[in-house]
C-alpha atoms as a PDB file:
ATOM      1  CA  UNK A   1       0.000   0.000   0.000  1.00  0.00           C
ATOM      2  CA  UNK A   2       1.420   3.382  -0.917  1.00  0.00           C
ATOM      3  CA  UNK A   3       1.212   6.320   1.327  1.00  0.00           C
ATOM      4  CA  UNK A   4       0.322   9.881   0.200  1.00  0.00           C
ATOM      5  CA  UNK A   5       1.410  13.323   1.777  1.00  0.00           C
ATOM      6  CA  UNK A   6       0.036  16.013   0.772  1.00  0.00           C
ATOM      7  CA  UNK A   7       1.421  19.502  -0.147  1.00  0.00           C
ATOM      8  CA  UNK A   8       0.017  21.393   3.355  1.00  0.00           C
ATOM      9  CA  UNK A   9       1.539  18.333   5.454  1.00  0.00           C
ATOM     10  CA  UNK A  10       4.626  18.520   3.450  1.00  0.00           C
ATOM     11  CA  UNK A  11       5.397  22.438   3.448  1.00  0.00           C
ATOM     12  CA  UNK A  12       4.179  21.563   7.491  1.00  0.00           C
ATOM     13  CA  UNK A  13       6.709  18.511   8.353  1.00  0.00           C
ATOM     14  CA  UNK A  14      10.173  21.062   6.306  1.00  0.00           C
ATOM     15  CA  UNK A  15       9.117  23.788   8.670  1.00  0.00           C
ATOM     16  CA  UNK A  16       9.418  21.768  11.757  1.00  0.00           C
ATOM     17  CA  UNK A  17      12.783  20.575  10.385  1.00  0.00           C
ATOM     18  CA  UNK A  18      13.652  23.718   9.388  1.00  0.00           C
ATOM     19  CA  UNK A  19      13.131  24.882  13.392  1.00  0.00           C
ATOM     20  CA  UNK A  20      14.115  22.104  15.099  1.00  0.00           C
ATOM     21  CA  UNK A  21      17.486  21.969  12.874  1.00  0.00           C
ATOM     22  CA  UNK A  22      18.227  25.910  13.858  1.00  0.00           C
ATOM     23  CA  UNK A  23      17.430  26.034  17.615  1.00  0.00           C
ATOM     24  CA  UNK A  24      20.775  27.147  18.539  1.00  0.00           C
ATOM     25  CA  UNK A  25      22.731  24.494  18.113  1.00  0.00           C
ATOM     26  CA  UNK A  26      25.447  26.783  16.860  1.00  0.00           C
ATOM     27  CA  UNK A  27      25.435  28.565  20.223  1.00  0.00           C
ATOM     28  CA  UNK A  28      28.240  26.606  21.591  1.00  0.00           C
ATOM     29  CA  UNK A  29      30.568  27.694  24.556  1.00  0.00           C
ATOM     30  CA  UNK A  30      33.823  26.161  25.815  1.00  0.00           C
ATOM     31  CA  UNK A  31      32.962  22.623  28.242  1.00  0.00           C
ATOM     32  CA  UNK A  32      36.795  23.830  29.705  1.00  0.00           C
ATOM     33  CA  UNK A  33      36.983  26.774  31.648  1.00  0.00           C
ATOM     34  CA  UNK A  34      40.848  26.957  30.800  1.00  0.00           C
ATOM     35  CA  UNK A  35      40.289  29.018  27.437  1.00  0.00           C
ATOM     36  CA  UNK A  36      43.316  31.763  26.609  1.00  0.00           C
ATOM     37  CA  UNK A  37      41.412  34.336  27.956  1.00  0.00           C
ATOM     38  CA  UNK A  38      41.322  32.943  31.320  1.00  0.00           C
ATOM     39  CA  UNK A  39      44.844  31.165  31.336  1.00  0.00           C
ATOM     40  CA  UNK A  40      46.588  34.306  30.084  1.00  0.00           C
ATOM     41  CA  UNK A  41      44.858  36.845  32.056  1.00  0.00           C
ATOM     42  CA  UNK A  42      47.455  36.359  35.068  1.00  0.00           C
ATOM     43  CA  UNK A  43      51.220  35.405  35.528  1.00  0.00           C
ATOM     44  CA  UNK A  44      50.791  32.114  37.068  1.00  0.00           C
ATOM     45  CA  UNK A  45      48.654  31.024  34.039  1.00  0.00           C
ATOM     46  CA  UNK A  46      51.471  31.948  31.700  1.00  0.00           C
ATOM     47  CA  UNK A  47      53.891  30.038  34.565  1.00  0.00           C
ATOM     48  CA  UNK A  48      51.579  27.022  33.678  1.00  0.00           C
ATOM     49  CA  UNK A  49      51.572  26.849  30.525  1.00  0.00           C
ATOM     50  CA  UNK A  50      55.439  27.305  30.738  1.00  0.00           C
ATOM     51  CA  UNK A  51      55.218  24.618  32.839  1.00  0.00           C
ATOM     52  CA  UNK A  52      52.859  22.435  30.191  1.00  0.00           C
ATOM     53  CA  UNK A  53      56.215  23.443  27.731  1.00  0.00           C
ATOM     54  CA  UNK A  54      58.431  21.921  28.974  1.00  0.00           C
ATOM     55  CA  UNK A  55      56.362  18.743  30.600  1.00  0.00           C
ATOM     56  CA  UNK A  56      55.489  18.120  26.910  1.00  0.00           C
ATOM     57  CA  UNK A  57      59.449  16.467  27.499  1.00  0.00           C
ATOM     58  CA  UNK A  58      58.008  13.682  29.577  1.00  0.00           C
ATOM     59  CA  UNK A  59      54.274  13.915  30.192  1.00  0.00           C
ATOM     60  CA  UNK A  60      51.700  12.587  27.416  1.00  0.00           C
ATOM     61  CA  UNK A  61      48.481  14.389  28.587  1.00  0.00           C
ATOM     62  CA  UNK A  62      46.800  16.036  31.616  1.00  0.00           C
ATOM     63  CA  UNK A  63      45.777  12.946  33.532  1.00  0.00           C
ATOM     64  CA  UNK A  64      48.494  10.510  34.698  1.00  0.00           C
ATOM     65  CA  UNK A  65      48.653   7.910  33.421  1.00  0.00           C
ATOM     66  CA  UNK A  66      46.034   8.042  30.705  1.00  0.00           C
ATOM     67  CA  UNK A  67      42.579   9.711  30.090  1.00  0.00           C
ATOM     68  CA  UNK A  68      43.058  12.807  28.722  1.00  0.00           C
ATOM     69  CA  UNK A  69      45.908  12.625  25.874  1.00  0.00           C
ATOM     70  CA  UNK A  70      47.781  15.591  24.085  1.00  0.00           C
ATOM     71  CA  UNK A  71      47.695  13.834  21.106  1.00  0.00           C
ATOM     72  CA  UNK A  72      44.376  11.144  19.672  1.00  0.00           C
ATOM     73  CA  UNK A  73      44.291   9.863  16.777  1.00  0.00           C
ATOM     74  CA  UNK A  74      43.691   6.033  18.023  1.00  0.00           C
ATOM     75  CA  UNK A  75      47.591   6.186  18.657  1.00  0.00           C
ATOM     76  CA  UNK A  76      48.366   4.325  22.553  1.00  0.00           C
ATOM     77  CA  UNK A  77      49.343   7.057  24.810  1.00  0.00           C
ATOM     78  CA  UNK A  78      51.379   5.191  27.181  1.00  0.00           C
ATOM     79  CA  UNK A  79      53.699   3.812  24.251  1.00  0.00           C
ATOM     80  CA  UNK A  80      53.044   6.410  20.895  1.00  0.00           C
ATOM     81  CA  UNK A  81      52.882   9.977  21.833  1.00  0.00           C
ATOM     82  CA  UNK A  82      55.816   9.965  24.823  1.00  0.00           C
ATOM     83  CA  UNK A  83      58.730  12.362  23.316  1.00  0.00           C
ATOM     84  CA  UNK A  84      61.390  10.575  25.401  1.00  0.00           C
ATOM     85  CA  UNK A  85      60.363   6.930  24.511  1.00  0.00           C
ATOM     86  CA  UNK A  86      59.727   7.801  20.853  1.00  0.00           C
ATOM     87  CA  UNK A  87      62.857   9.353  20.296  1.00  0.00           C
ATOM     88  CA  UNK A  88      64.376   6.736  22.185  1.00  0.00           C
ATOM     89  CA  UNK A  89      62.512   3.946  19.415  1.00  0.00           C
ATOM     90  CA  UNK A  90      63.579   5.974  16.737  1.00  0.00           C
ATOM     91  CA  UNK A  91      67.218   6.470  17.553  1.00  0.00           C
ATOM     92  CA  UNK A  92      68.537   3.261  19.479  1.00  0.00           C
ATOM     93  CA  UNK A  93      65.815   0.174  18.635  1.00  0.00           C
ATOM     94  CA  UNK A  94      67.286   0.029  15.015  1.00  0.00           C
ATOM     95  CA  UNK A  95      70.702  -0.113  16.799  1.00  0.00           C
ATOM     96  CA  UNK A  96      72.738  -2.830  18.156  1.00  0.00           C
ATOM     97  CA  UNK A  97      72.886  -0.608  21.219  1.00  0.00           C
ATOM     98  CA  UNK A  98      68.967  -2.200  22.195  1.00  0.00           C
ATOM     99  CA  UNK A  99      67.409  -5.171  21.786  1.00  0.00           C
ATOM    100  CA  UNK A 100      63.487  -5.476  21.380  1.00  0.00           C
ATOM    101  CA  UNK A 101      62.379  -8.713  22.768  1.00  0.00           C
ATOM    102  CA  UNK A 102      58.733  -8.477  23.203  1.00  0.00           C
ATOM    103  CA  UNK A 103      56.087  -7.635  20.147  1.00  0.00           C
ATOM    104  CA  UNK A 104      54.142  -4.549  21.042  1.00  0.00           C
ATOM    105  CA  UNK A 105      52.212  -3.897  17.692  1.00  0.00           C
ATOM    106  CA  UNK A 106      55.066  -2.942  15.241  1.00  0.00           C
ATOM    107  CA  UNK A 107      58.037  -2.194  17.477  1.00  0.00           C
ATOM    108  CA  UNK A 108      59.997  -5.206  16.558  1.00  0.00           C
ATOM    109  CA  UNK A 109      59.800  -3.490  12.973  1.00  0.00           C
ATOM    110  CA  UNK A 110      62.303  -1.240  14.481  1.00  0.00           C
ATOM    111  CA  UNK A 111      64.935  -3.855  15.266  1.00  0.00           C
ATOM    112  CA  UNK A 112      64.413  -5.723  11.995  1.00  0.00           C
ATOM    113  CA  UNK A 113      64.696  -2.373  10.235  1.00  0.00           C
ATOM    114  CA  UNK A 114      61.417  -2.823   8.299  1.00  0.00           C
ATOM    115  CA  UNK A 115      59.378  -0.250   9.740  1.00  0.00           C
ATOM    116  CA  UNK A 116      56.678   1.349   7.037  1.00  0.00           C
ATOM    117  CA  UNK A 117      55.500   5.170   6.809  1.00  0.00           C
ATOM    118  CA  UNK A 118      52.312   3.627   8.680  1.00  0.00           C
ATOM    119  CA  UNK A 119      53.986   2.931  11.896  1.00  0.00           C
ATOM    120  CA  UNK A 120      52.144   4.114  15.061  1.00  0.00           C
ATOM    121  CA  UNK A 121      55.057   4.630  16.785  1.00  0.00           C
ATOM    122  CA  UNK A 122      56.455   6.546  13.728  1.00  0.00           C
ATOM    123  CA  UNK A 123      53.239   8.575  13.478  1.00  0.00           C
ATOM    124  CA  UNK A 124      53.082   9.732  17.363  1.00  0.00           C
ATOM    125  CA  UNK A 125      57.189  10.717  17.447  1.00  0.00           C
ATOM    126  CA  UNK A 126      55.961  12.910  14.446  1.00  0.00           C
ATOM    127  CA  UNK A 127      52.834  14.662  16.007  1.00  0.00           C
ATOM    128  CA  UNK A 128      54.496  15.117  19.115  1.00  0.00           C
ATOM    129  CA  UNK A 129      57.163  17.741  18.449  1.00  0.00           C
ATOM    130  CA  UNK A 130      54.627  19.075  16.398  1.00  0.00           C
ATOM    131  CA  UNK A 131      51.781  19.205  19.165  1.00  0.00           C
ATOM    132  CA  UNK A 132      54.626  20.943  21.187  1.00  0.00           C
ATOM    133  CA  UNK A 133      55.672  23.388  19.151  1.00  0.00           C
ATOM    134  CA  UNK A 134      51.881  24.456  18.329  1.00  0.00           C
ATOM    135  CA  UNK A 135      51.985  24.646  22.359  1.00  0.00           C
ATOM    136  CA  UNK A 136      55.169  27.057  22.196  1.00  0.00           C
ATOM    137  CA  UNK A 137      53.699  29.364  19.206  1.00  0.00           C
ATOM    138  CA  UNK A 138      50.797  30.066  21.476  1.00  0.00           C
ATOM    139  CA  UNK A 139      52.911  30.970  24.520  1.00  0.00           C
ATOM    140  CA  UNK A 140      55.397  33.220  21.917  1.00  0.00           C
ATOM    141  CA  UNK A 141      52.305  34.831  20.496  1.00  0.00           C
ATOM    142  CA  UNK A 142      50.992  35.320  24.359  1.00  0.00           C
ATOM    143  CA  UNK A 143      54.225  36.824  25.098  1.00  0.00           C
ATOM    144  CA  UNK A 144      54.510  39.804  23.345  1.00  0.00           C
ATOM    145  CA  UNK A 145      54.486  43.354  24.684  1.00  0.00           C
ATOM    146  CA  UNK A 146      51.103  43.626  22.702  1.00  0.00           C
ATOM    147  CA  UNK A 147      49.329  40.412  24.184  1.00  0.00           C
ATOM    148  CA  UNK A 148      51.286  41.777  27.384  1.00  0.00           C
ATOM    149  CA  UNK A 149      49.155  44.994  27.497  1.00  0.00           C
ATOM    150  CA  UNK A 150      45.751  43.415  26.386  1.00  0.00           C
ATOM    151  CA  UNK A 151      45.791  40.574  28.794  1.00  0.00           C
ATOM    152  CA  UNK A 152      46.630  43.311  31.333  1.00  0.00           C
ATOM    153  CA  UNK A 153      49.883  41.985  32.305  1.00  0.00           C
ATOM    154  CA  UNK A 154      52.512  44.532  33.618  1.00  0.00           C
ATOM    155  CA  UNK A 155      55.296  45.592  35.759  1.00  0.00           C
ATOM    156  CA  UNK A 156      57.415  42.863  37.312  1.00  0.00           C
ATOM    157  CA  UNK A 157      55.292  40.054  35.826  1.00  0.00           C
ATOM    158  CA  UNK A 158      55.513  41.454  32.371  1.00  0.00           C
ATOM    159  CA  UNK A 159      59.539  41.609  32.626  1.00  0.00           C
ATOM    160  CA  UNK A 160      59.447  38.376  34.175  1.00  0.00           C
ATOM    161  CA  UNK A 161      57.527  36.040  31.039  1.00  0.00           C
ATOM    162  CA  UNK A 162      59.220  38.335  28.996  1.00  0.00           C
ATOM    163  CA  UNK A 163      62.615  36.449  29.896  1.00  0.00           C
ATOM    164  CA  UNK A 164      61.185  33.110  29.342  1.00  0.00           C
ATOM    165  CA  UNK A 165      60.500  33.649  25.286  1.00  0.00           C
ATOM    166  CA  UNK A 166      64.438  32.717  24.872  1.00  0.00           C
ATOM    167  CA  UNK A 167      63.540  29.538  26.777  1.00  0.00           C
ATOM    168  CA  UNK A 168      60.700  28.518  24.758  1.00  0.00           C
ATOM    169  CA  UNK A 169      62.679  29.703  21.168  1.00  0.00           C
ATOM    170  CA  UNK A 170      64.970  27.134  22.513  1.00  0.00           C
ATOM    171  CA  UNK A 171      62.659  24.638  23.343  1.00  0.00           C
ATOM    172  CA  UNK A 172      61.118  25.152  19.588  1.00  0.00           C
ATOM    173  CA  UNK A 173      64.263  25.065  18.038  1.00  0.00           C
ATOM    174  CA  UNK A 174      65.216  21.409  19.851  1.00  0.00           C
ATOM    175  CA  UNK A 175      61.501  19.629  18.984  1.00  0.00           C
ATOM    176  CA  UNK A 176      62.718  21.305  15.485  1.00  0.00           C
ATOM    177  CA  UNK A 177      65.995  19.635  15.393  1.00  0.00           C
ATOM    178  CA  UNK A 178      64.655  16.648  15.985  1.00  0.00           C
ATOM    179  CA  UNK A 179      62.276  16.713  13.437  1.00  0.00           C
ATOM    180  CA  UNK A 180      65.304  17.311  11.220  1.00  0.00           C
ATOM    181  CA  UNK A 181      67.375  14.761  12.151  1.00  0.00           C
ATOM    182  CA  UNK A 182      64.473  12.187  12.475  1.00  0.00           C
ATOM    183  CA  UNK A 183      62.944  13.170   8.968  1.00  0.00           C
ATOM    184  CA  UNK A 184      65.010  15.069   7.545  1.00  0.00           C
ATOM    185  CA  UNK A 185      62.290  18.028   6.705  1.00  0.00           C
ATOM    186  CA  UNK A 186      59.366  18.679   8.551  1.00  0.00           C
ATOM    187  CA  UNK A 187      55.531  20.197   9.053  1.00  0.00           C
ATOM    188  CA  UNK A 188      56.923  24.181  10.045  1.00  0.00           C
ATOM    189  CA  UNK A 189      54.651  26.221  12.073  1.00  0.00           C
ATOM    190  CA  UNK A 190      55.933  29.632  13.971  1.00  0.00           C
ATOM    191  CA  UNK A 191      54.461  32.260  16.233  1.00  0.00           C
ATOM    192  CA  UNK A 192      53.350  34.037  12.836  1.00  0.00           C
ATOM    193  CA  UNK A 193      51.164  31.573  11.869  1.00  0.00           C
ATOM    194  CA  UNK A 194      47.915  31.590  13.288  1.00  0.00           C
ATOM    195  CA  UNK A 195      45.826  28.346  14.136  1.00  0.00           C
ATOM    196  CA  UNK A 196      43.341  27.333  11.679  1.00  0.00           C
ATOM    197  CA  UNK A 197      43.998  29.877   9.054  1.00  0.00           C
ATOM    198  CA  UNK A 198      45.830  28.350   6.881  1.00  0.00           C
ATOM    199  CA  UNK A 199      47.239  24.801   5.923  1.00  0.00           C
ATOM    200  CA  UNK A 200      50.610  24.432   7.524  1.00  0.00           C
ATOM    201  CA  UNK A 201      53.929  24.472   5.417  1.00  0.00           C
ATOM    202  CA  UNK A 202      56.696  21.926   4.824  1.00  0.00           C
ATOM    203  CA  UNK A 203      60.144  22.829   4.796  1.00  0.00           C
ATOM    204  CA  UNK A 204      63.498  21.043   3.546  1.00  0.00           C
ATOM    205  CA  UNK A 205      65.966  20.076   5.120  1.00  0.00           C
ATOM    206  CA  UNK A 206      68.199  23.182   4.364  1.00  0.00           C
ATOM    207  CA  UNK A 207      66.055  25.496   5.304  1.00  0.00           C
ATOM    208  CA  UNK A 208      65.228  24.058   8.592  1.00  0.00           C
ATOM    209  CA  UNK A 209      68.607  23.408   9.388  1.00  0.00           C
ATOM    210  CA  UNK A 210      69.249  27.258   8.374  1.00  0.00           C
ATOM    211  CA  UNK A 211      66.018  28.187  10.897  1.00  0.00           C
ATOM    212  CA  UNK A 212      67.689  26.005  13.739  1.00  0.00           C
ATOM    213  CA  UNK A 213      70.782  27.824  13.597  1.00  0.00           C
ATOM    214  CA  UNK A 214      69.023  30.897  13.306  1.00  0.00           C
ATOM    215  CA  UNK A 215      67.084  30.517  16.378  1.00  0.00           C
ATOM    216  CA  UNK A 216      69.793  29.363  18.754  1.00  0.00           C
ATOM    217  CA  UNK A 217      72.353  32.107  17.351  1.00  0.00           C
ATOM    218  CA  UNK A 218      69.423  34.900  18.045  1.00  0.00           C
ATOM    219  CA  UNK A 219      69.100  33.695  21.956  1.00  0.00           C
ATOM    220  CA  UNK A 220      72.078  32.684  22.799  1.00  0.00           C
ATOM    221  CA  UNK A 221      72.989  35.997  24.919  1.00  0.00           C
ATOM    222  CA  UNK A 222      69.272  36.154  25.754  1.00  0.00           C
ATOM    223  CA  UNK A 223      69.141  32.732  27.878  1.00  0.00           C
ATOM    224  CA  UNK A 224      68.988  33.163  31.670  1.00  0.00           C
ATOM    225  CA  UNK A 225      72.530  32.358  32.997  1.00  0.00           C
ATOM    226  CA  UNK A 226      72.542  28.343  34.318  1.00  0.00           C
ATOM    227  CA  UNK A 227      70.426  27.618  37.963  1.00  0.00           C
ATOM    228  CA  UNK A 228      69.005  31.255  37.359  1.00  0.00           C
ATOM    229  CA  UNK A 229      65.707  29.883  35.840  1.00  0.00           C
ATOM    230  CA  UNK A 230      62.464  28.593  37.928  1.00  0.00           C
ATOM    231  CA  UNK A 231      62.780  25.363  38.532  1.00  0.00           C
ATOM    232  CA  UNK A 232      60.187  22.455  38.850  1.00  0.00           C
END
């Protein structure tokens, strides 16, 4: 049996779609209080995410020892997305410096020297320096004496995150270098580039080297002299 609308019902049933598709489902706010304007509206926010800089050496996410990764993507946070232990894959498994006796997904590709451009571990030691520096743009672009004044930070506090940019430039510069020396060019994101604006770059191997250098030659007199930084 065949069923009939008819024009009134019809024109009837798109208008309720039409309203019940609209009702403000674009009015979305933030389910995490910790948006810029709240984390850089004081020193100690700008100490945290300082903090979340350098952690970014060691830590995978913001709940130890799992929940709430820096980096998704289906890749294992415990094993995938750690900078230390992917580095560590990277530069000594396919050596006969370490020895991989267990088979943990495709890590044993390491030793055997037959790992593929698909490799989970492969694919979280690349996101993560990038994750970082995306992390270290934001603070650079935070730390200006513009974003200074309009996030009304001043005085003493001002000079104070002011002296840390040379830190993070550093810190950039090293998740770069080991981009370089891991892939030998890399995804290349600065403080200039702002987040979903534009599809990031690539850069060779040349030029990234010549950025490197760059970077560390334009801090190196800027650096806080050794045990002079905050530590922990």
């Amino acid at each position: 049996m065949k069923s009939k609308l008819s024009i009134p019902a019809f024109i009837y049933a798109v208008i309720i779609f039409c309203t019940g598709s609209c009702s403000k489902k674009l009015d979305l706010n933030p389910v995490n209080a910790l948006t810029p304007v709240t984390v850089y509206s004081t020193a100690d926010g700008y100490l945290s995410v300082l903090a979340k800089i350098y952690g970014t050496l060691s830590i995978t996410g913001n709940q130890g020892p799992s929940g709430q990764p820096d980096i998704g993507g289906g890749l294992d946070e415990g094993s995938q997305v750690a900078f230390i232990r992917g580095f560590f894959n990277c530069e000594e498994l396919p050596t006969d410096e370490a020895i991989v006796a267990w088979n943990d997904q495709t890590i044993h590709d390491f030793h055997n020297l037959s790992w593929t451009s698909a490799d989970p571990f492969l694919k979280g030691i690349y996101a993560r320096p990038i994750y970082n520096i995306t992390l270290m743009n934001e603070y650079l672009r935070e730390s200006t004496d513009a974003s200074l004044a309009a996030n009304g930070i001043s005085g003493t506090d001002a000079s104070n995150i002011k002296e840390t940019v040379s830190e993070v430039r550093f810190l950039r510069a090293y998740n770069y270098w080991v981009m370089l020396d891991l892939f030998g060019k890399s995804t290349f994101i600065t403080e200039q580039d702002q987040v979903g604006t534009a599809l990031p770059k690539e850069i060779s191997r040349d030029s990234l080297f010549s950025y490197i250098e760059n970077e560390l030659l334009a801090i190196q007199t800027t650096l806080a002299p050794a045990k002079t930084a905050e530590y922990g």
